[in-house]
N, C-alpha and C. Protein backbone atom coordinates (compact mmCIF):
# COMPACT_ATOMS: atom_id res chain seq x y z
N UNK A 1 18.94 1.74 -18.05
CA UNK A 1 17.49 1.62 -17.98
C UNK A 1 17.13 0.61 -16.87
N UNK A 2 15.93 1.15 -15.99
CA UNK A 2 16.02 0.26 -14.96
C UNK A 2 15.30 -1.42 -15.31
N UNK A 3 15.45 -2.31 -14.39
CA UNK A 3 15.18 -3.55 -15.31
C UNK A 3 13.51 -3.64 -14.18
N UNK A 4 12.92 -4.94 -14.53
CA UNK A 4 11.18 -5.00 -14.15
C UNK A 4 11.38 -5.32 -12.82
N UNK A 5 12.32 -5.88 -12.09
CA UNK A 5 12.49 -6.03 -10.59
C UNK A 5 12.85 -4.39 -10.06
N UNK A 6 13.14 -3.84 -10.20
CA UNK A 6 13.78 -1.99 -10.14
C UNK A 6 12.30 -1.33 -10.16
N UNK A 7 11.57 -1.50 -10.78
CA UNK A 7 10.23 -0.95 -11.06
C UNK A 7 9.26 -1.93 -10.00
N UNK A 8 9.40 -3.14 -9.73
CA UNK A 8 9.13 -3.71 -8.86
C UNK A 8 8.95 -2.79 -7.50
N UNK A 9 10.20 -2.99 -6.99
CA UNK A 9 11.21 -2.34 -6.06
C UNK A 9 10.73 -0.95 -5.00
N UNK A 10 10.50 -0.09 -6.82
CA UNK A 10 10.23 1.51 -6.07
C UNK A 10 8.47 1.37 -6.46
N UNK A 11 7.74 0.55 -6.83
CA UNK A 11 6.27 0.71 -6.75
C UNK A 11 5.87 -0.11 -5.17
N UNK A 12 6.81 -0.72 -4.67
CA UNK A 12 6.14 -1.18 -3.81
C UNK A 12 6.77 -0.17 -1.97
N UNK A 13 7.85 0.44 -2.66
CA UNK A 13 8.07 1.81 -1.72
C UNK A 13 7.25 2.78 -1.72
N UNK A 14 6.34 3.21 -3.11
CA UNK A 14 5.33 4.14 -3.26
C UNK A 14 4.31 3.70 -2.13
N UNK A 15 4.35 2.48 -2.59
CA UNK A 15 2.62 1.59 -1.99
C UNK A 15 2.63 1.86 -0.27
N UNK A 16 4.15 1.21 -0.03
CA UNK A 16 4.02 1.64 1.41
C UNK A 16 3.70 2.70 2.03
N UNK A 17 4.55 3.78 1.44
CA UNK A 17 4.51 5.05 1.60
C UNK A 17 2.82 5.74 1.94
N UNK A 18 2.10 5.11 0.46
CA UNK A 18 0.71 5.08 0.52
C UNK A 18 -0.26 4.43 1.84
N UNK A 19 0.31 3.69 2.42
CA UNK A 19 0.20 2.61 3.43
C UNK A 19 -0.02 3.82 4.43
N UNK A 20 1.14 4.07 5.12
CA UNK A 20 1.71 5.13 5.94
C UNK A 20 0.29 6.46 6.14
N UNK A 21 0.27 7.00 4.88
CA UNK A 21 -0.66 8.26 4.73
C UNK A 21 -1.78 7.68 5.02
N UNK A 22 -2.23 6.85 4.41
CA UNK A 22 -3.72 6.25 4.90
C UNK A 22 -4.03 5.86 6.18
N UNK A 23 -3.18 5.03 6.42
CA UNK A 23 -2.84 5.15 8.43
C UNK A 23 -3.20 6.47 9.18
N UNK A 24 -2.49 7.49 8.47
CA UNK A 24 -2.44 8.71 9.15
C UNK A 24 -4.38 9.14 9.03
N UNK A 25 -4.59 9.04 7.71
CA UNK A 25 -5.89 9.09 7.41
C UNK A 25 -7.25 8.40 8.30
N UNK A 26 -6.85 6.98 8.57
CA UNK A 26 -7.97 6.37 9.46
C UNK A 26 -7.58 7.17 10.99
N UNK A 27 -6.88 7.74 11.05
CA UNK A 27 -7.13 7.74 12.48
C UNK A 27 -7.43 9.34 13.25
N UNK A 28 -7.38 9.72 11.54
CA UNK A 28 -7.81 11.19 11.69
C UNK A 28 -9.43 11.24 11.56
N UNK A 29 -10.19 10.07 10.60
CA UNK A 29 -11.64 9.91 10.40
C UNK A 29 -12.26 9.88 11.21
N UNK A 30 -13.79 10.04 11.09
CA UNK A 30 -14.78 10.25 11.95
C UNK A 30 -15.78 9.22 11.96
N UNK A 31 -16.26 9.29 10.53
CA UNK A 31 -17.05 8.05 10.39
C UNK A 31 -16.91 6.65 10.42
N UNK A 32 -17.47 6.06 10.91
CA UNK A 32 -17.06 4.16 11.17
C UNK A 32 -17.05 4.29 9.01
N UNK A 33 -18.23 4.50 8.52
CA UNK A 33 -18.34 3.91 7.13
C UNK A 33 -16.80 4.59 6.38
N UNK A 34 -16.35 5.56 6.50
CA UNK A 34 -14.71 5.84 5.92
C UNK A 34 -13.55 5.59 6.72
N UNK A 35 -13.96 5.07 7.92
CA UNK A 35 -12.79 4.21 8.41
C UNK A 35 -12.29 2.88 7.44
N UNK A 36 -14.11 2.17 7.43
CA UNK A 36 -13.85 0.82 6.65
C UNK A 36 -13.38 1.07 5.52
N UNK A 37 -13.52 2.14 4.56
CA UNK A 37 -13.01 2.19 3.34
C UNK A 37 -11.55 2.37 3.37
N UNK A 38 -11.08 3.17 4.38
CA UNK A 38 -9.90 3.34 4.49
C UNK A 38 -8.83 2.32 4.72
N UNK A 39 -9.61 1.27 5.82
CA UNK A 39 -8.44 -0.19 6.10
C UNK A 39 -9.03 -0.63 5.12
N UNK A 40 -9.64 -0.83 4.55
CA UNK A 40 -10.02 -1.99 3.33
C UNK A 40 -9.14 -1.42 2.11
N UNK A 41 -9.00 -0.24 2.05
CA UNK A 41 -7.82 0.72 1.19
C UNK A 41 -6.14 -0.13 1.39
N UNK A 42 -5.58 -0.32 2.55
CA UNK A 42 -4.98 -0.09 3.51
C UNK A 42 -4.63 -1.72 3.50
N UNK A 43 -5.49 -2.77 3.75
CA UNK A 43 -5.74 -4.22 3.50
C UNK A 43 -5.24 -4.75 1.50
N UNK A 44 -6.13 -3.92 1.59
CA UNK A 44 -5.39 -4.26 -0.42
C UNK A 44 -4.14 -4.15 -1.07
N UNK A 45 -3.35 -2.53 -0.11
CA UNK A 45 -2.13 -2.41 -0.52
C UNK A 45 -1.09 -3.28 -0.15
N UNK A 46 -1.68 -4.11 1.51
CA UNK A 46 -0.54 -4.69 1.72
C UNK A 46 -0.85 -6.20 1.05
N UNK A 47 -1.77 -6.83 0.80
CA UNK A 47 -1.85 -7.47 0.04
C UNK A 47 -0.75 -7.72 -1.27
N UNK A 48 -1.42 -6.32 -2.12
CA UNK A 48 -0.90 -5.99 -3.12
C UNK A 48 0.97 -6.20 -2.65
N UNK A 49 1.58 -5.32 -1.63
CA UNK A 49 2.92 -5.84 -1.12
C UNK A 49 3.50 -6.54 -1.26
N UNK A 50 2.70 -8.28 -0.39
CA UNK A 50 2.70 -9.27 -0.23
C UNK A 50 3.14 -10.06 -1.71
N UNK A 51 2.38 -10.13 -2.42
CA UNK A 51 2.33 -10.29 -3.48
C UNK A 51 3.72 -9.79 -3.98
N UNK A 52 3.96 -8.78 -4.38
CA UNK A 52 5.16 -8.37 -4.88
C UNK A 52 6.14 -8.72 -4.69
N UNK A 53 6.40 -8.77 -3.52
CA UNK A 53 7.86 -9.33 -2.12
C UNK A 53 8.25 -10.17 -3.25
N UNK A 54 7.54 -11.15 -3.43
CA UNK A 54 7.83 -12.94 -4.02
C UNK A 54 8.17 -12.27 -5.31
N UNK A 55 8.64 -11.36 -5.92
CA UNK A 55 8.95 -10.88 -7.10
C UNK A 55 10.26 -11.50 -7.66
N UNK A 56 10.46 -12.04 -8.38
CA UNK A 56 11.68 -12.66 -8.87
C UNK A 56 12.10 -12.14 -10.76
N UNK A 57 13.07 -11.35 -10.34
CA UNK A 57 13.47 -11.62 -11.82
C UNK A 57 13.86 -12.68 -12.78
């Protein structure tokens, strides 16, 4: 069973991953107002990242 650093681990590979597509997303947009939603999308996850990194079992 995987342990809470393992689940750590692959949620913050999802996130990136998520990172990645949204990237792809702002630069496919049109509007300035769903650009901002998009890096502000985009700003949170890596946040959220950030945060995680320091994960210690």
């Amino acid at each position: 069973m995987p342990n809470a650093k393992q689940y750590v681990d692959q949620s913050m590979t999802t996130v990136q991953s998520t990172v990645i597509s949204l990237q792809q997303a702002l630069s496919s947009a049109e509007k300035a107002d769903n650009k901002a939603k998009i890096q502000l999308a985009i700003d949170s996850l890596n946040s959220a990242c950030q945060q995680l990194s320091s994960y210690k079992d």
